[in-house]
N, C-alpha and C. Protein backbone atom coordinates (compact mmCIF):
# COMPACT_ATOMS: atom_id res chain seq x y z
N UNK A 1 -6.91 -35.00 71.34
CA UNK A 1 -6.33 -34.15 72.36
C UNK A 1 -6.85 -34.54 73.75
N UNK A 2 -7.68 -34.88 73.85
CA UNK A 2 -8.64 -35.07 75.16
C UNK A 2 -7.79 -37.07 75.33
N UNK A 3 -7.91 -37.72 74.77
CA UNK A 3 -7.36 -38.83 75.00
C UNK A 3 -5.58 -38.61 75.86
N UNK A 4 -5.13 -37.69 74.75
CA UNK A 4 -3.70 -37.21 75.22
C UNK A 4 -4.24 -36.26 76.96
N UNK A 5 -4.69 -35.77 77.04
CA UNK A 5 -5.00 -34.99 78.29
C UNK A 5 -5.73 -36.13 79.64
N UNK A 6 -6.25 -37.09 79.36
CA UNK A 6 -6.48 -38.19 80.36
C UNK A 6 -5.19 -39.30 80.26
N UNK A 7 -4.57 -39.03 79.39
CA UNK A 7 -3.21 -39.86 79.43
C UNK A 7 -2.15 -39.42 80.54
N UNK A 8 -2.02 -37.82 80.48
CA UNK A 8 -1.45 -36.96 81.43
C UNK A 8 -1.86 -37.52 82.71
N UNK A 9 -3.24 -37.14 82.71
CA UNK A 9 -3.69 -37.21 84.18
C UNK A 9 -3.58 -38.39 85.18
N UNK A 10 -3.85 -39.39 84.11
CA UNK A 10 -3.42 -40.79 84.53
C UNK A 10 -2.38 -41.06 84.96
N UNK A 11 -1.38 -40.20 84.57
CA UNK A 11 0.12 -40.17 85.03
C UNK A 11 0.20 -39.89 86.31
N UNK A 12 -0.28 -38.17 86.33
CA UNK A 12 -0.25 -38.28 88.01
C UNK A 12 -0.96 -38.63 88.59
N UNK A 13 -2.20 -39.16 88.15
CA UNK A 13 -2.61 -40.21 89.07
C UNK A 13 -1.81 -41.56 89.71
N UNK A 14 -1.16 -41.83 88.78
CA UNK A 14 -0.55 -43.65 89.05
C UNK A 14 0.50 -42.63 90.25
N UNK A 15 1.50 -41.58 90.04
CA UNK A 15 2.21 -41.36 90.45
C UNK A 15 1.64 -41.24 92.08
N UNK A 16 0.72 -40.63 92.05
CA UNK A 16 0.33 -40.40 93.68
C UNK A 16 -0.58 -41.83 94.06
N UNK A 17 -0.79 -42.98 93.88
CA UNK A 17 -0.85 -43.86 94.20
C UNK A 17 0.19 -45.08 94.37
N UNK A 18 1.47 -44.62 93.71
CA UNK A 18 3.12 -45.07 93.77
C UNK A 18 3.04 -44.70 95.01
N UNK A 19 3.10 -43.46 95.11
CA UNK A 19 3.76 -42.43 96.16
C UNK A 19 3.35 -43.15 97.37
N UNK A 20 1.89 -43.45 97.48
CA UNK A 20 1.28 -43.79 99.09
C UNK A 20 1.83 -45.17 99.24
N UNK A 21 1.85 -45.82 98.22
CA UNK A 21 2.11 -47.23 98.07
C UNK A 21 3.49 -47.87 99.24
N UNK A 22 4.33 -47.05 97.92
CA UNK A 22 5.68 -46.69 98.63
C UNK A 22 6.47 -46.27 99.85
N UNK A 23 5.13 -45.55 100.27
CA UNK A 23 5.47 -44.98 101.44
C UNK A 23 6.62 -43.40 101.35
N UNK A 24 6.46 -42.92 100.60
CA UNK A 24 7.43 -42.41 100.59
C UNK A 24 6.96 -40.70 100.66
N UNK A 25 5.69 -40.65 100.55
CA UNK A 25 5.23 -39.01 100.79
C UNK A 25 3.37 -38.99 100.50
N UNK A 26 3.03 -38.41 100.68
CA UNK A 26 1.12 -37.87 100.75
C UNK A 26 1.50 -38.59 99.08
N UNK A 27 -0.94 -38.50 98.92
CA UNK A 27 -1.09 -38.85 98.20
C UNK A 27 -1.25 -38.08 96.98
N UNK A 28 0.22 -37.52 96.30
CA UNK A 28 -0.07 -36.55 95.44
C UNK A 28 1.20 -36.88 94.32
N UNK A 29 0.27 -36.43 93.36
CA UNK A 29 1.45 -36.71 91.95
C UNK A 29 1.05 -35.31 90.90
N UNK A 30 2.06 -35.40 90.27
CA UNK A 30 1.84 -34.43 89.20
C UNK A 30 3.05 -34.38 88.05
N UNK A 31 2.66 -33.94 86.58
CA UNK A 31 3.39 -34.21 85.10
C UNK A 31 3.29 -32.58 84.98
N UNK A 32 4.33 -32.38 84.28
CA UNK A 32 4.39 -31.25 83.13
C UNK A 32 5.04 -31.50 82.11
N UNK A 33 4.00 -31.10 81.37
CA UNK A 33 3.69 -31.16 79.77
C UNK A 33 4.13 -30.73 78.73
N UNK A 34 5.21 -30.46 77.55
CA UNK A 34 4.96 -29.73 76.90
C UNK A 34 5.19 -30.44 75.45
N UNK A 35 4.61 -29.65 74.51
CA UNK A 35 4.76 -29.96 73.36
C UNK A 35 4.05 -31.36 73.12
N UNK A 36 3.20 -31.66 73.99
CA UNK A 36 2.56 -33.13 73.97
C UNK A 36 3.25 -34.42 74.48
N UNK A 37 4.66 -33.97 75.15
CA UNK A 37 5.05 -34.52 76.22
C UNK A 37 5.57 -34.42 77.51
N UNK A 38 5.46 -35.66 78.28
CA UNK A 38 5.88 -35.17 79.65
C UNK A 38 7.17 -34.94 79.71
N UNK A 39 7.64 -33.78 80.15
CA UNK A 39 9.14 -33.31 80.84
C UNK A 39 9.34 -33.39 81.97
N UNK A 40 8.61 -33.62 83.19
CA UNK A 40 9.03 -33.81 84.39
C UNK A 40 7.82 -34.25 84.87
N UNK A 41 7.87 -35.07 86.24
CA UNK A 41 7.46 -35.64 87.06
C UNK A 41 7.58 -35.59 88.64
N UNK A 42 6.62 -35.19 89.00
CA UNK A 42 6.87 -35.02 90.82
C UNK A 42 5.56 -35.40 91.74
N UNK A 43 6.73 -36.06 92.63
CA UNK A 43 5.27 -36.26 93.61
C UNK A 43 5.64 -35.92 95.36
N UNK A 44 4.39 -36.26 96.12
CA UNK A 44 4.78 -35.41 97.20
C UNK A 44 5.92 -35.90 97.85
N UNK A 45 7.08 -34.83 98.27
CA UNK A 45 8.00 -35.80 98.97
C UNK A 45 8.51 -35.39 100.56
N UNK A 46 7.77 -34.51 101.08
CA UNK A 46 7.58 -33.78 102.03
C UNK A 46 8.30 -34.99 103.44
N UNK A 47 7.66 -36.00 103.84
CA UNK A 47 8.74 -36.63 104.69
C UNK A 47 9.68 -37.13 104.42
N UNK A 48 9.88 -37.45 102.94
CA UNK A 48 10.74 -38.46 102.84
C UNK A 48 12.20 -38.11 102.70
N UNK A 49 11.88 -35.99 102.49
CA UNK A 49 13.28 -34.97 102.10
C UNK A 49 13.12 -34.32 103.54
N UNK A 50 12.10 -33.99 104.44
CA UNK A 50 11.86 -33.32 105.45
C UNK A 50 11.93 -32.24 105.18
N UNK A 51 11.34 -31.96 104.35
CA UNK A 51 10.98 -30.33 103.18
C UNK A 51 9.47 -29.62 102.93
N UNK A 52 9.06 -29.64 103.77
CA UNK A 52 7.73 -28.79 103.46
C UNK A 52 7.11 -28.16 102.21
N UNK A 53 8.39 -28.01 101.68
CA UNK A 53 7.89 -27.54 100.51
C UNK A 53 8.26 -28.54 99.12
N UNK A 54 7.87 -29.95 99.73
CA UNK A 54 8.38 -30.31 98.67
C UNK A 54 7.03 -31.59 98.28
N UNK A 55 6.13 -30.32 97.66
CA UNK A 55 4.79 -30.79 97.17
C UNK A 55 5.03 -31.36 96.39
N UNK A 56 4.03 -32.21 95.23
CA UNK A 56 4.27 -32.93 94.25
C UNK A 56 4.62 -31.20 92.88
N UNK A 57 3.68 -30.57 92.83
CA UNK A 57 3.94 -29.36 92.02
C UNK A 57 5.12 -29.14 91.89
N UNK A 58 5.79 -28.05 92.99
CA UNK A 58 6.80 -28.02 93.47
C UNK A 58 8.07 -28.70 92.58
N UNK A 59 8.01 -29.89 93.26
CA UNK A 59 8.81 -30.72 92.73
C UNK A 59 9.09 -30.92 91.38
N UNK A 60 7.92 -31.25 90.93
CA UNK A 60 7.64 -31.01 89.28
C UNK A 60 8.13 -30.05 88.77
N UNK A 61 8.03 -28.69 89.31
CA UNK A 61 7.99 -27.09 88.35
C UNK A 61 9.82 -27.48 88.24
N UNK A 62 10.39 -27.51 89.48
CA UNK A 62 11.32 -27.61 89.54
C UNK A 62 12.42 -28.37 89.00
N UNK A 63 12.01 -30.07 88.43
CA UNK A 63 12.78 -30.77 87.18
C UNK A 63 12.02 -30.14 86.43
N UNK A 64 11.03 -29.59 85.99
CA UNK A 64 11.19 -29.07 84.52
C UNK A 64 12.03 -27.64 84.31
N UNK A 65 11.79 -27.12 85.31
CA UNK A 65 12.65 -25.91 85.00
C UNK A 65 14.02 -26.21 84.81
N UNK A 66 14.94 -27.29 85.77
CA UNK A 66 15.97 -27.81 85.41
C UNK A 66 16.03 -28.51 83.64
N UNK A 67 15.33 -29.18 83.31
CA UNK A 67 15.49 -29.67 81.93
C UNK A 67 14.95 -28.93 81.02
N UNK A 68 14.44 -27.62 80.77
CA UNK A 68 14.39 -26.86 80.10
C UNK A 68 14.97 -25.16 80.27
N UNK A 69 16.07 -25.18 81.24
CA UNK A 69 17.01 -24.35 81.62
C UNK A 69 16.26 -22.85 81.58
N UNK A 70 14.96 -22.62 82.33
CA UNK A 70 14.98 -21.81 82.50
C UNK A 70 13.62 -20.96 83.74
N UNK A 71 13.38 -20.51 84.28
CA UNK A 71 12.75 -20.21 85.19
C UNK A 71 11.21 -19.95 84.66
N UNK A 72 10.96 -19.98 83.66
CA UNK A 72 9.39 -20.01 83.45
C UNK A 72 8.77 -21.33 82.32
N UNK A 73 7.64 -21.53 82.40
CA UNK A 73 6.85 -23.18 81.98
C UNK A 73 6.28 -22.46 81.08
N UNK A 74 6.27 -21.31 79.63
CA UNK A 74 5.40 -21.09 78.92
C UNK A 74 5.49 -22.17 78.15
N UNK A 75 4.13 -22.07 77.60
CA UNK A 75 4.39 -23.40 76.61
C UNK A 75 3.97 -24.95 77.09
N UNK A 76 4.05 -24.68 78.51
CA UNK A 76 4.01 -26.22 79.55
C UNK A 76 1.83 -26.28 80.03
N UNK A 77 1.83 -27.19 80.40
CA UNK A 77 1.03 -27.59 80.86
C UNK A 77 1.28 -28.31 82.45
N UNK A 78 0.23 -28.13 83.47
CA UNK A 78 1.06 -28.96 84.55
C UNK A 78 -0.80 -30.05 84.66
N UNK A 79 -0.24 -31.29 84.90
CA UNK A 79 -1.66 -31.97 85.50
C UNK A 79 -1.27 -32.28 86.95
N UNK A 80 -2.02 -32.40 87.87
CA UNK A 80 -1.87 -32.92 89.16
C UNK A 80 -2.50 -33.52 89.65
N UNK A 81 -2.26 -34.29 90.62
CA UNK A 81 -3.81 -35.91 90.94
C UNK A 81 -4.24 -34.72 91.42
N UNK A 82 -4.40 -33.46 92.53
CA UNK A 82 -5.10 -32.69 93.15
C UNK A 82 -5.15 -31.29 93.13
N UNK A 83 -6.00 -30.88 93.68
CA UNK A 83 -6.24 -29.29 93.15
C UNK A 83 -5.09 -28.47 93.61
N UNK A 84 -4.12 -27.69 93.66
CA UNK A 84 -3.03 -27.26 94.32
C UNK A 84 -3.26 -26.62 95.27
N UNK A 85 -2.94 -26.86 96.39
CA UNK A 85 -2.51 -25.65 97.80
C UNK A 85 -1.99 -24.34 97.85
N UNK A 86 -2.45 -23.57 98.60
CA UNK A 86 -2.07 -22.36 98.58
C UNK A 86 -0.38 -22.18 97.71
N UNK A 87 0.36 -22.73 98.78
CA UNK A 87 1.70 -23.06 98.34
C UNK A 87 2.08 -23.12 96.51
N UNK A 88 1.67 -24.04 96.09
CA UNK A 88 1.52 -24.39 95.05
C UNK A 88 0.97 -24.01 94.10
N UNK A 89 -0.32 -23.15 93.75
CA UNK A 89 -0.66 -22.42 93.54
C UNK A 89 -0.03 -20.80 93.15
N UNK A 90 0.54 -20.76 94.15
CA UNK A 90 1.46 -19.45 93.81
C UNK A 90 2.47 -19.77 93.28
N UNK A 91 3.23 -21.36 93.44
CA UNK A 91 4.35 -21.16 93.01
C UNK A 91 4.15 -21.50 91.37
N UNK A 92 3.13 -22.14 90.93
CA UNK A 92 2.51 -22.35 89.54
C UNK A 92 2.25 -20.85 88.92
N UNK A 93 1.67 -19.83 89.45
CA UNK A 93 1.24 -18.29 88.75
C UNK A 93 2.93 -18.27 88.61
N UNK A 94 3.83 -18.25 89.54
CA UNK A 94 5.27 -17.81 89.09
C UNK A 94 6.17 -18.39 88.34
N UNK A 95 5.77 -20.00 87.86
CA UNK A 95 6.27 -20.45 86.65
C UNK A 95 5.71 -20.05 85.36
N UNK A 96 4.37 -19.62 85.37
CA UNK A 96 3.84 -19.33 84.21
C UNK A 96 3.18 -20.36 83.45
N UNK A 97 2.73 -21.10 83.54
CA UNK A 97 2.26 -22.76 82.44
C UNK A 97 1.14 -21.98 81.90
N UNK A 98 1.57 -22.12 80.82
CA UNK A 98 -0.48 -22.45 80.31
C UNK A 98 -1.65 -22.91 80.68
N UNK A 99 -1.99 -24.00 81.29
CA UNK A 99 -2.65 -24.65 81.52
C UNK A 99 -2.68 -25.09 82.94
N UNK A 100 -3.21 -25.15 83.58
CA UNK A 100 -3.21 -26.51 84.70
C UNK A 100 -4.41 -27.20 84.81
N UNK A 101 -4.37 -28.59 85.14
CA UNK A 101 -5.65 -29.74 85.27
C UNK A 101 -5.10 -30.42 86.55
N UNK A 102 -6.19 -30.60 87.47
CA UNK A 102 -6.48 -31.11 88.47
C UNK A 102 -7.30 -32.58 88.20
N UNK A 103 -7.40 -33.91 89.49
CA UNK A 103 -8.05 -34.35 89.61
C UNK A 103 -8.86 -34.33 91.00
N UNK A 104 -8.63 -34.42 92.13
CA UNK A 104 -9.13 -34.26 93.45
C UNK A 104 -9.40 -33.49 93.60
N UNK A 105 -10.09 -32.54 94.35
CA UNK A 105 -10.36 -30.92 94.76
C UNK A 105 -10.28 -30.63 96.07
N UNK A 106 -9.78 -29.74 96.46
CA UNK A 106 -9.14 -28.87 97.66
C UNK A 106 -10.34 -29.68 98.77
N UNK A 107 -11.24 -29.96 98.67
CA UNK A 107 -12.23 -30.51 99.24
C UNK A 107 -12.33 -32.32 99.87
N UNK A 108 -11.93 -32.49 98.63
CA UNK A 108 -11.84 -33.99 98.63
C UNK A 108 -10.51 -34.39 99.27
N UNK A 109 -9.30 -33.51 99.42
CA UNK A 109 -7.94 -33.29 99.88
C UNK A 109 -8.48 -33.12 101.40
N UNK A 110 -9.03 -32.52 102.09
CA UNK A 110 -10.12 -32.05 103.24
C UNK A 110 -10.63 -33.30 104.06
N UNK A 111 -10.82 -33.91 103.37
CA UNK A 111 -11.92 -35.17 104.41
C UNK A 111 -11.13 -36.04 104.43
N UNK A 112 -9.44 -35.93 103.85
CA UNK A 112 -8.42 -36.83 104.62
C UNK A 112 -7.12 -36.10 105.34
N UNK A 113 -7.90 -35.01 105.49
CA UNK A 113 -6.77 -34.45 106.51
C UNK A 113 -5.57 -33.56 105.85
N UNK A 114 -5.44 -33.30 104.73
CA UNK A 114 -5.30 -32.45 104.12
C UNK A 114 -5.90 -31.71 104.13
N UNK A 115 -5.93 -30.39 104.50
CA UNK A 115 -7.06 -29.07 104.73
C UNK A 115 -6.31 -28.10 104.57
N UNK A 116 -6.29 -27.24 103.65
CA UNK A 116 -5.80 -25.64 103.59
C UNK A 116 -6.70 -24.29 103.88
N UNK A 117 -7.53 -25.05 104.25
CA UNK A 117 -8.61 -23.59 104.10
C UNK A 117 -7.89 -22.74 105.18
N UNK A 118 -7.60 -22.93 106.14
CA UNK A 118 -7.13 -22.25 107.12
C UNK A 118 -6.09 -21.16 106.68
N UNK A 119 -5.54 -21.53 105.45
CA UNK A 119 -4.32 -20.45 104.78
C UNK A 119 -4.80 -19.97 103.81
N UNK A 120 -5.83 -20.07 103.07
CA UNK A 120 -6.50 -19.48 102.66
C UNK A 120 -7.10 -18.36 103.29
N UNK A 121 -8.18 -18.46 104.37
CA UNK A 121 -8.22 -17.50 105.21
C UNK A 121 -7.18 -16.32 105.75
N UNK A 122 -6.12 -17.00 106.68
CA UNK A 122 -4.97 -16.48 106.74
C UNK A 122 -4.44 -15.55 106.19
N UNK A 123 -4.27 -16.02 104.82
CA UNK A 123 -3.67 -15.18 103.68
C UNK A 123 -4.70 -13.92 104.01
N UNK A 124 -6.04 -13.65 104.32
CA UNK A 124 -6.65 -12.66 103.97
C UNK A 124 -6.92 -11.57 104.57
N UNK A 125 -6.41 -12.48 105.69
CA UNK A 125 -6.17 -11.54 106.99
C UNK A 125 -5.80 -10.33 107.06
N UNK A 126 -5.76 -9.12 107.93
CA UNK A 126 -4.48 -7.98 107.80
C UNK A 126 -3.32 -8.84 108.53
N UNK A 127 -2.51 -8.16 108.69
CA UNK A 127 -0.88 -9.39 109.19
C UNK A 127 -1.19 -9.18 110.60
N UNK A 128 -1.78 -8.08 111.51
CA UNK A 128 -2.40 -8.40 113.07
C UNK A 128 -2.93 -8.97 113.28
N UNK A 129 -3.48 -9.34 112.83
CA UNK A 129 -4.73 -10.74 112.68
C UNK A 129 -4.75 -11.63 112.31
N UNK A 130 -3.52 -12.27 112.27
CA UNK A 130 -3.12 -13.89 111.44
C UNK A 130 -2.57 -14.38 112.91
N UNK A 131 -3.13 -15.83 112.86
CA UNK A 131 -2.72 -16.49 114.08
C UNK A 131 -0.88 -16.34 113.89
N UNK A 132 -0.08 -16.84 113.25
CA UNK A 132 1.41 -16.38 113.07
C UNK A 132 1.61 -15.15 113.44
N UNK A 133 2.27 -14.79 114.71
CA UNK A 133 2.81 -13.71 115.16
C UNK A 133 4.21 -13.32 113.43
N UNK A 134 3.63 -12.11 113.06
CA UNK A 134 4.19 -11.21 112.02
C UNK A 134 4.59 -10.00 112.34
N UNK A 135 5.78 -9.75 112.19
CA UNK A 135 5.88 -8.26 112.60
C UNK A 135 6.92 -7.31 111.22
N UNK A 136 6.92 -6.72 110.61
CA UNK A 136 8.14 -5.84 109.83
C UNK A 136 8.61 -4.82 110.50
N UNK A 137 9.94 -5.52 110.13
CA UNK A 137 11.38 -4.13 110.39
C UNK A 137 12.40 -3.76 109.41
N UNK A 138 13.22 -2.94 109.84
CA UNK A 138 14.19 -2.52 109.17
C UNK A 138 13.71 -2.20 107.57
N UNK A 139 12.37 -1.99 107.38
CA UNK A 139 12.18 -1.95 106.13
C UNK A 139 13.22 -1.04 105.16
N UNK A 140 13.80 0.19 106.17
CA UNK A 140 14.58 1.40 105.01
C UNK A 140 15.20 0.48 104.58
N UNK A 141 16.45 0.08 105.65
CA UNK A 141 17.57 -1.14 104.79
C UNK A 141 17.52 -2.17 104.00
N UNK A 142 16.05 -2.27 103.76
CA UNK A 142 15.89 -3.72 103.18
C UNK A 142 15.25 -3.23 101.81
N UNK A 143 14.95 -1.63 101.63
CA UNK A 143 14.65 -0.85 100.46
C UNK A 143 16.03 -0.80 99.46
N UNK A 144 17.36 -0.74 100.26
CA UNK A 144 18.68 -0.80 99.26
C UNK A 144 18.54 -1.65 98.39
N UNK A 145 18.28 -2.92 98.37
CA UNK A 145 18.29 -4.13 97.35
C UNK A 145 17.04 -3.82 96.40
N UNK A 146 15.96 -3.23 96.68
CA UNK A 146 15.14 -2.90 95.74
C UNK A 146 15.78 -1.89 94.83
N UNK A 147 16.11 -0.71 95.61
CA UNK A 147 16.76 0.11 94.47
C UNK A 147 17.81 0.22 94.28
N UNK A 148 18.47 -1.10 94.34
CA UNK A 148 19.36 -1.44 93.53
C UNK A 148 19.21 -2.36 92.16
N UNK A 149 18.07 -2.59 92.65
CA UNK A 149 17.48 -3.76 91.41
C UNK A 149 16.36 -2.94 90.47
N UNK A 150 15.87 -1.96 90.94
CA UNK A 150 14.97 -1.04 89.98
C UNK A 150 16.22 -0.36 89.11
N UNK A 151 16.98 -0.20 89.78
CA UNK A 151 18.25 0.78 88.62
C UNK A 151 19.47 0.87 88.11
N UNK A 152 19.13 -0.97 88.33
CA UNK A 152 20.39 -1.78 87.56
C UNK A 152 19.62 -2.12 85.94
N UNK A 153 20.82 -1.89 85.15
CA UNK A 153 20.47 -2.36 83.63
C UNK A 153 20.85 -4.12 83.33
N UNK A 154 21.77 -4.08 84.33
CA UNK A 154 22.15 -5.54 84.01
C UNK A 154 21.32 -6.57 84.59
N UNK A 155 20.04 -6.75 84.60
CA UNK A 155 19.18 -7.80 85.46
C UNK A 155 18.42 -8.77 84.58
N UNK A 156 17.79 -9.80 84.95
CA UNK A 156 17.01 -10.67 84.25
C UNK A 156 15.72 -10.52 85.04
N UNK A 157 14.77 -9.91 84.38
CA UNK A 157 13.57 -9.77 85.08
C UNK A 157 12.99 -10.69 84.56
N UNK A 158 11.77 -10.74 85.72
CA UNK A 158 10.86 -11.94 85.49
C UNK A 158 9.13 -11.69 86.21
């Protein structure tokens, strides 16, 4: 199992060393896993789509969710050359995987200019106090779609 689990990793490793190679986005790769094989593959592609959000994770959660038709990774495993970003991170708790394995750490991502700590912080902020000017409105009207979705029978929750 452990041979199979550095096999993974190796994957997104090669992938985020493609990636820089290539030129084609940061140095980040990542596999998801299941059943003891890989189902999808992503790496960072952030300039090359002009998508911000289009981390190596990201990318990944997203062909696998396409090739296994459905909005959550139970069952999956994700490896990634690096520790995930805020971003990424959340969007991994909302696929659901079992597992995740890292190789780089949020740190080692840091001393090349990759740095999240700052959104980390951020995040912890109250919302007056986040450098991003934040403000909420119209909250009543924007309560209709909630309770319309708390007291509909016909929904797919998740």
């Amino acid at each position: 199992m452990e041979k199979n689990k550095n096999k993974f990793m190796r994957e997104a490793i090669r992938l985020s060393v493609d990636n820089v190679k290539s030129n084609t986005g940061g140095p980040f790769g990542a596999v998801i896993v299941k059943d003891g094989k890989i189902i999808a593959k992503g790496t960072n592609q952030v300039t090359a789509k002009n998508d911000p959000t289009a981390h190596a994770e990201v990318v990944a959660i997203r062909a696998a969710c396409q090739i296994l038709d459905t909005f959550q990774l139970d069952g999956c495993e994700i490896y990634t050359s690096c520790e995930p970003c805020p971003m990424c991170l959340g969007a991994i708790y909302w696929a659901r995987p079992d597992k995740v394995y890292f190789a780089n750490s949020k740190s080692d991502a840091a001393h090349i200019q990759f740095d999240d700590q700052f959104i980390y912080e951020e995040i912890a902020k109250p919302i007056a106090k986040r450098k991003l000017f934040t403000q909420q409105m119209l909250r009543e009207e924007a309560l209709e779609a909630f309770k319309i979705w708390s007291n509909g029978i016909d929904k797919t929750e998740y």
